[in-house]
N, C-alpha and C. Protein backbone atom coordinates (compact mmCIF):
# COMPACT_ATOMS: atom_id res chain seq x y z
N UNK A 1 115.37 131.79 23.13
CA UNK A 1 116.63 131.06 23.00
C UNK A 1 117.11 130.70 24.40
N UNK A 2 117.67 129.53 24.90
CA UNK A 2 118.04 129.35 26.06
C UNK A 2 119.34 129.36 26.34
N UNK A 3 119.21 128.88 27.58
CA UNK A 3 120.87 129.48 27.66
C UNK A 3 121.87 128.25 27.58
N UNK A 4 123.13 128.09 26.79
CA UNK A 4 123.38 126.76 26.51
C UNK A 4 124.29 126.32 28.12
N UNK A 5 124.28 127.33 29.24
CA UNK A 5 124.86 126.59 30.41
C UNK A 5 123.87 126.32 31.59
N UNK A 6 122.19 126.11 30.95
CA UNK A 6 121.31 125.64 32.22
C UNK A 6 121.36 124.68 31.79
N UNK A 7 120.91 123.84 32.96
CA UNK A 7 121.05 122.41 33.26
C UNK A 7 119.45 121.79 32.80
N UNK A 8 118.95 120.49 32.43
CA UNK A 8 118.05 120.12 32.49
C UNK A 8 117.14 120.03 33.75
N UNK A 9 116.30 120.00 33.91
CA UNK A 9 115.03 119.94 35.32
C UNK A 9 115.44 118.59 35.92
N UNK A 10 116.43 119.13 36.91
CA UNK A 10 116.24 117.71 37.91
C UNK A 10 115.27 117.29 38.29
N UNK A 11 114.19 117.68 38.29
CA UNK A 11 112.75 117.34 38.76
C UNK A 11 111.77 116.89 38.19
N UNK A 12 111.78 116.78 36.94
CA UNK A 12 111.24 116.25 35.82
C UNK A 12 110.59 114.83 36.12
N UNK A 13 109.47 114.74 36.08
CA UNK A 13 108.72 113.68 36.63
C UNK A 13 108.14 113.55 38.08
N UNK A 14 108.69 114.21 38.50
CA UNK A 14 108.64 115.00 39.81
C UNK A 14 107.20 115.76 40.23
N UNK A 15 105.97 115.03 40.69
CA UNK A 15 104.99 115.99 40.71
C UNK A 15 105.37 117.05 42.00
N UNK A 16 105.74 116.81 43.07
CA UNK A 16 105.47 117.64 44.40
C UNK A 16 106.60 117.29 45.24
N UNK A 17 107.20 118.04 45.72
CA UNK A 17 108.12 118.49 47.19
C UNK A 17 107.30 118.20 48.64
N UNK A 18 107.68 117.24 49.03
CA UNK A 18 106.75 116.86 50.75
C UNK A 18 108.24 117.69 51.58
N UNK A 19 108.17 118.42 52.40
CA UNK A 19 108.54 119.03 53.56
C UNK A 19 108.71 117.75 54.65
N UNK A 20 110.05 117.13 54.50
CA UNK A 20 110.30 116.41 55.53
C UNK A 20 109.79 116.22 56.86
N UNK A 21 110.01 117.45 57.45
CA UNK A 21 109.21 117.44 58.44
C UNK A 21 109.66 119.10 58.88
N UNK A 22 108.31 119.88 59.58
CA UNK A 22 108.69 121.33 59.95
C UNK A 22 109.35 121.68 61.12
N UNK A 23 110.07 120.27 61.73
CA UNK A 23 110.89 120.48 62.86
C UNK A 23 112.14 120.83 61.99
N UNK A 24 112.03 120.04 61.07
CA UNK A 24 113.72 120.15 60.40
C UNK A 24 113.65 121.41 59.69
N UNK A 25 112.55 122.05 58.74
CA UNK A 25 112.52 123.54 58.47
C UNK A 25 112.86 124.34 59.87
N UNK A 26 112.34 124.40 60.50
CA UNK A 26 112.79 125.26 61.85
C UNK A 26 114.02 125.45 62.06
N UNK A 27 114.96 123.91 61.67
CA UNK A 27 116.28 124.56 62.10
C UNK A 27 116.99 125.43 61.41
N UNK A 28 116.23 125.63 60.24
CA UNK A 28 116.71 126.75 59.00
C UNK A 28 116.24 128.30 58.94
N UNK A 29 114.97 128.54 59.80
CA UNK A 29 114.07 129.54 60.12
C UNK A 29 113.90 129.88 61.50
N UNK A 30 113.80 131.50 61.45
CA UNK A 30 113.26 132.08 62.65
C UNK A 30 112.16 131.54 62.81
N UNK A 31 111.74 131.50 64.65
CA UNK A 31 110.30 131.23 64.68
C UNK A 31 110.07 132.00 65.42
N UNK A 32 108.89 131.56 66.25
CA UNK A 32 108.30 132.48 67.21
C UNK A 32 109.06 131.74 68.56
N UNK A 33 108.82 130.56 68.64
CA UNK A 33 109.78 129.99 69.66
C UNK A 33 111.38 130.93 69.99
N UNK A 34 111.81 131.06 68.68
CA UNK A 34 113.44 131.87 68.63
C UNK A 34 113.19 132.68 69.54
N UNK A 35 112.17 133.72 68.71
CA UNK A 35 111.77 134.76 69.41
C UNK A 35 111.52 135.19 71.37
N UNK A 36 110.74 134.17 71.42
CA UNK A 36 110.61 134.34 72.69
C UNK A 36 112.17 133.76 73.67
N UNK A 37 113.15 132.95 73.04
CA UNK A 37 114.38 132.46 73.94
C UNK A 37 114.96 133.98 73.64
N UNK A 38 115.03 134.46 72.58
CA UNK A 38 115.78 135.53 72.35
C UNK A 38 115.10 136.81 73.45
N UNK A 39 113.90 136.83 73.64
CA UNK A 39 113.75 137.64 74.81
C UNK A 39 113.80 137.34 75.90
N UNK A 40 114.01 136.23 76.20
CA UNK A 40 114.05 135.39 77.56
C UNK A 40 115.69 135.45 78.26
N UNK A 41 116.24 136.21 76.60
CA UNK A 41 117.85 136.62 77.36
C UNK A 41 118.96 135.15 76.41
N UNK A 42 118.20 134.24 75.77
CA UNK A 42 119.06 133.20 75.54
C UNK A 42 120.00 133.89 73.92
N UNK A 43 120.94 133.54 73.80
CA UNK A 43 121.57 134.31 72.61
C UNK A 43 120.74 133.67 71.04
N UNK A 44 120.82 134.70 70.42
CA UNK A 44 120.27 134.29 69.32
C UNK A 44 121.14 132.89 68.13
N UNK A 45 120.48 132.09 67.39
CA UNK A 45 121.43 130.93 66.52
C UNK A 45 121.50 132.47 65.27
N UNK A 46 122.43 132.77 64.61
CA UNK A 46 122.78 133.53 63.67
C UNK A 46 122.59 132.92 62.18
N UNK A 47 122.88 131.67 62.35
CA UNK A 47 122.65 130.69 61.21
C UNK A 47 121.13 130.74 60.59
N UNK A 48 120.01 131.06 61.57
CA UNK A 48 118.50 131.30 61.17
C UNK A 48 118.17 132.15 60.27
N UNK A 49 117.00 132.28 59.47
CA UNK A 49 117.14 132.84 58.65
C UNK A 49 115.56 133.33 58.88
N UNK A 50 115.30 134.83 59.03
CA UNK A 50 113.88 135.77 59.37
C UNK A 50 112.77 134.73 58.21
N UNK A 51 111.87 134.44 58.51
CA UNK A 51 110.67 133.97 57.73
C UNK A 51 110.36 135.20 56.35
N UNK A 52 110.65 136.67 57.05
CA UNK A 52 110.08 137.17 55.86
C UNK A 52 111.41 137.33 54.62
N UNK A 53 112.94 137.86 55.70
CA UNK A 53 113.75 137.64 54.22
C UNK A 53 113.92 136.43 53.59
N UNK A 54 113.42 135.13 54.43
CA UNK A 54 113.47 133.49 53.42
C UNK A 54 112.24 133.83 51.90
N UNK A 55 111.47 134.31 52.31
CA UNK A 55 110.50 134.96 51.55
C UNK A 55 110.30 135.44 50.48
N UNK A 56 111.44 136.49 51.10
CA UNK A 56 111.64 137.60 49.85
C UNK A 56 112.58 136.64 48.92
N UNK A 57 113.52 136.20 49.29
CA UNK A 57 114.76 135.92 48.86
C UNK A 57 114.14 134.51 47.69
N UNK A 58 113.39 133.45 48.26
CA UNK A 58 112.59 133.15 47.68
C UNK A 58 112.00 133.35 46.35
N UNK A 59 110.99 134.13 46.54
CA UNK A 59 109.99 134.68 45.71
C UNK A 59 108.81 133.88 46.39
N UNK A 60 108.19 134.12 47.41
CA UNK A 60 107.71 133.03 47.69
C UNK A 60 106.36 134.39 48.92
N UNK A 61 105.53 134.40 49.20
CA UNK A 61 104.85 135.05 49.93
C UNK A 61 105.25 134.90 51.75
N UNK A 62 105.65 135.67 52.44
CA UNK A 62 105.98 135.31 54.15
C UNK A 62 104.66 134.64 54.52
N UNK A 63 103.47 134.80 54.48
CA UNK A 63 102.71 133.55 54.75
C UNK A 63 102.95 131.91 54.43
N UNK A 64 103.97 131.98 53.17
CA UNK A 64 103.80 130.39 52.48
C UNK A 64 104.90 130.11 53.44
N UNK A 65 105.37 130.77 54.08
CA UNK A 65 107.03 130.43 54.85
C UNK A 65 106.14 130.03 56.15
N UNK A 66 105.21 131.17 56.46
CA UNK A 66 104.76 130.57 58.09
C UNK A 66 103.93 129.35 57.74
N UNK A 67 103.26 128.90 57.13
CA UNK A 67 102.42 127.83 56.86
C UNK A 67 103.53 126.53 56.63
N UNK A 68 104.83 126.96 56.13
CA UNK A 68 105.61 125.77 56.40
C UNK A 68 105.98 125.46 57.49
N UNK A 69 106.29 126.41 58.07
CA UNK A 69 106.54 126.21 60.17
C UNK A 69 106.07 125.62 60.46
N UNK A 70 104.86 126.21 60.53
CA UNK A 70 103.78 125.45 61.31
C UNK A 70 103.15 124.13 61.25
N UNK A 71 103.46 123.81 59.72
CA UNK A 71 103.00 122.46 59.23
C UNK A 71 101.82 122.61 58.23
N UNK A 72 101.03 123.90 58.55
CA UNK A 72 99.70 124.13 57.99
C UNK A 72 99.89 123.10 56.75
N UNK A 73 100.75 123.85 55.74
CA UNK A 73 101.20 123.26 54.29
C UNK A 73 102.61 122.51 54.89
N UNK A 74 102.19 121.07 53.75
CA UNK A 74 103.54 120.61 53.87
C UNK A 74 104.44 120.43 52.36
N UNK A 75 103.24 120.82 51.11
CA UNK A 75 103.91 120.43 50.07
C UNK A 75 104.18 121.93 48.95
N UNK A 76 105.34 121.85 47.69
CA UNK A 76 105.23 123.06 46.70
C UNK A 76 105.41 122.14 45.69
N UNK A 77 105.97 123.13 44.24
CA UNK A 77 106.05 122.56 43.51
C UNK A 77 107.64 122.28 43.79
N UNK A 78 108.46 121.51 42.91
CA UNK A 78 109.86 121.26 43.01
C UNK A 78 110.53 122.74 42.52
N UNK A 79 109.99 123.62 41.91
CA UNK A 79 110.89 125.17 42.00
C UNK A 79 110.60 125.65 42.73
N UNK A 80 109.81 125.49 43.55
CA UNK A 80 109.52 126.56 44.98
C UNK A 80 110.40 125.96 46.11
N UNK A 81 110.23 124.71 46.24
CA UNK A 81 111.53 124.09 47.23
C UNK A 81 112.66 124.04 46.57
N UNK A 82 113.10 124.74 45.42
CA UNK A 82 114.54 124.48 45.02
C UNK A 82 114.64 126.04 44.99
N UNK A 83 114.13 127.19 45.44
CA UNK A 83 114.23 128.39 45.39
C UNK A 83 114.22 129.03 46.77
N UNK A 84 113.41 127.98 47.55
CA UNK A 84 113.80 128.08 49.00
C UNK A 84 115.35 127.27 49.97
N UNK A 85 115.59 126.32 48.98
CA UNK A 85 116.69 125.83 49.53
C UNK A 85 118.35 126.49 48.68
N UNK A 86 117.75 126.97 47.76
CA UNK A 86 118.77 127.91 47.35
C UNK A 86 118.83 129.06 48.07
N UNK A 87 118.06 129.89 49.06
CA UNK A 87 117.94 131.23 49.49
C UNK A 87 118.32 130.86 50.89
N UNK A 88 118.29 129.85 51.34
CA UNK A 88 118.53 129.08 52.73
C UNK A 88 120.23 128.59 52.57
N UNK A 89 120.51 128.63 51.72
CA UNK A 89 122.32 127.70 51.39
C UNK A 89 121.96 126.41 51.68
N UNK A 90 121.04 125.50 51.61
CA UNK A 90 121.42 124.23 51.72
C UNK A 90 120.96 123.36 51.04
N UNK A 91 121.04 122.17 51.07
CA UNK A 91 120.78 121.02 49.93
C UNK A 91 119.18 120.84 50.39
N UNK A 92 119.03 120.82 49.30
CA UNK A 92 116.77 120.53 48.49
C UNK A 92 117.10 119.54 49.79
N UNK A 93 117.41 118.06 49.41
CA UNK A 93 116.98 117.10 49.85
C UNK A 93 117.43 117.25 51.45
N UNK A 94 117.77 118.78 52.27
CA UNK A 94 117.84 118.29 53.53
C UNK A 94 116.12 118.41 54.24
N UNK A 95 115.47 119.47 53.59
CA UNK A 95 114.03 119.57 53.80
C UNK A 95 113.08 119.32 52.99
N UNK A 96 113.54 118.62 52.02
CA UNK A 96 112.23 118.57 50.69
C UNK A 96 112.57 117.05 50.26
N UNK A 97 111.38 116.22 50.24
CA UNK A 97 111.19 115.06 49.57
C UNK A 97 110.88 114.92 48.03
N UNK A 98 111.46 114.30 46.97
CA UNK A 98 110.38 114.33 45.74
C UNK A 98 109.43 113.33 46.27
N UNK A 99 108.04 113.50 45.18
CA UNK A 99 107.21 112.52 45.78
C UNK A 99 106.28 112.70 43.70
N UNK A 100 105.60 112.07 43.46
CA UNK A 100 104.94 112.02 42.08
C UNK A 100 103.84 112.27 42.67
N UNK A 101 102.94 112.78 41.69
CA UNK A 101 101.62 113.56 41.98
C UNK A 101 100.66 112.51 41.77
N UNK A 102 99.31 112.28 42.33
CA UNK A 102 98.55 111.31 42.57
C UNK A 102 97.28 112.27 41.51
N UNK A 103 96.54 111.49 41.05
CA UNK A 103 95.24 111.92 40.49
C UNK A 103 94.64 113.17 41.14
N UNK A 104 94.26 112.89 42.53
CA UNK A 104 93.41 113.27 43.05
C UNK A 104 94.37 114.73 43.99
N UNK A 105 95.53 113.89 43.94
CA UNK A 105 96.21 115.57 44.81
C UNK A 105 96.37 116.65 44.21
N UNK A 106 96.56 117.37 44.90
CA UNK A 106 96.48 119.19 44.87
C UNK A 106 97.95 119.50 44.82
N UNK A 107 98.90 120.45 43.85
CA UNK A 107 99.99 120.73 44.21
C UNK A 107 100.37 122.13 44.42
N UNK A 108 100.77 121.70 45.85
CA UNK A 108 100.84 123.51 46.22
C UNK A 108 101.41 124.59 45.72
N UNK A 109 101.85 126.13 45.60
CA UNK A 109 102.87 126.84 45.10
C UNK A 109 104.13 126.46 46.00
């Protein structure tokens, strides 16, 4: 039985989430860059959010978080970027593109 106050799938038709770009994830995530200003003495941004609690908070593996950093991966499905931008406080569409799924593409978790 569902619940009569969820909303329909905004995403519906929706094959895949493209990652704007992983400069703009960064400004939402610790990196290793942070890391090293933060030992270099520069004050930490508080607003960042650790790769592994984006993770947890997520449901999402701390590898799938570093592979977004980095660029490795750039795409999920539309609940994995709407579960990461819910655990982050900010709007899907400031880091996640919809995009429709092609024959031949692969869609990531």
């Amino acid at each position: 039985m569902s619940s009569p106050f969820r909303t329909a799938n905004p995403w519906k038709g929706v094959g895949y989430m493209q990652l704007i770009s992983n400069e703009a994830f960064k400004t939402f995530v610790f990196t290793k860059e942070d890391k090293q200003a933060v030992l270099a003495g520069k004050p930490l941004d508080g607003k960042k959010m650790r790769q592994c609690k984006l993770a947890e908070r997520a449901g999402v593996s701390p590898a799938f978080i570093a592979h977004l950093v980095s660029g490795y991966r750039t795409t999920c499905k539309p609940e994995t970027a709407q579960a990461i931008a819910d655990a982050l406080g900010v709007n899907l569409l400031l880091i996640f593109s919809p995009k429709t799924s092609s024959s031949t593409g692969r869609i990531a978790s």
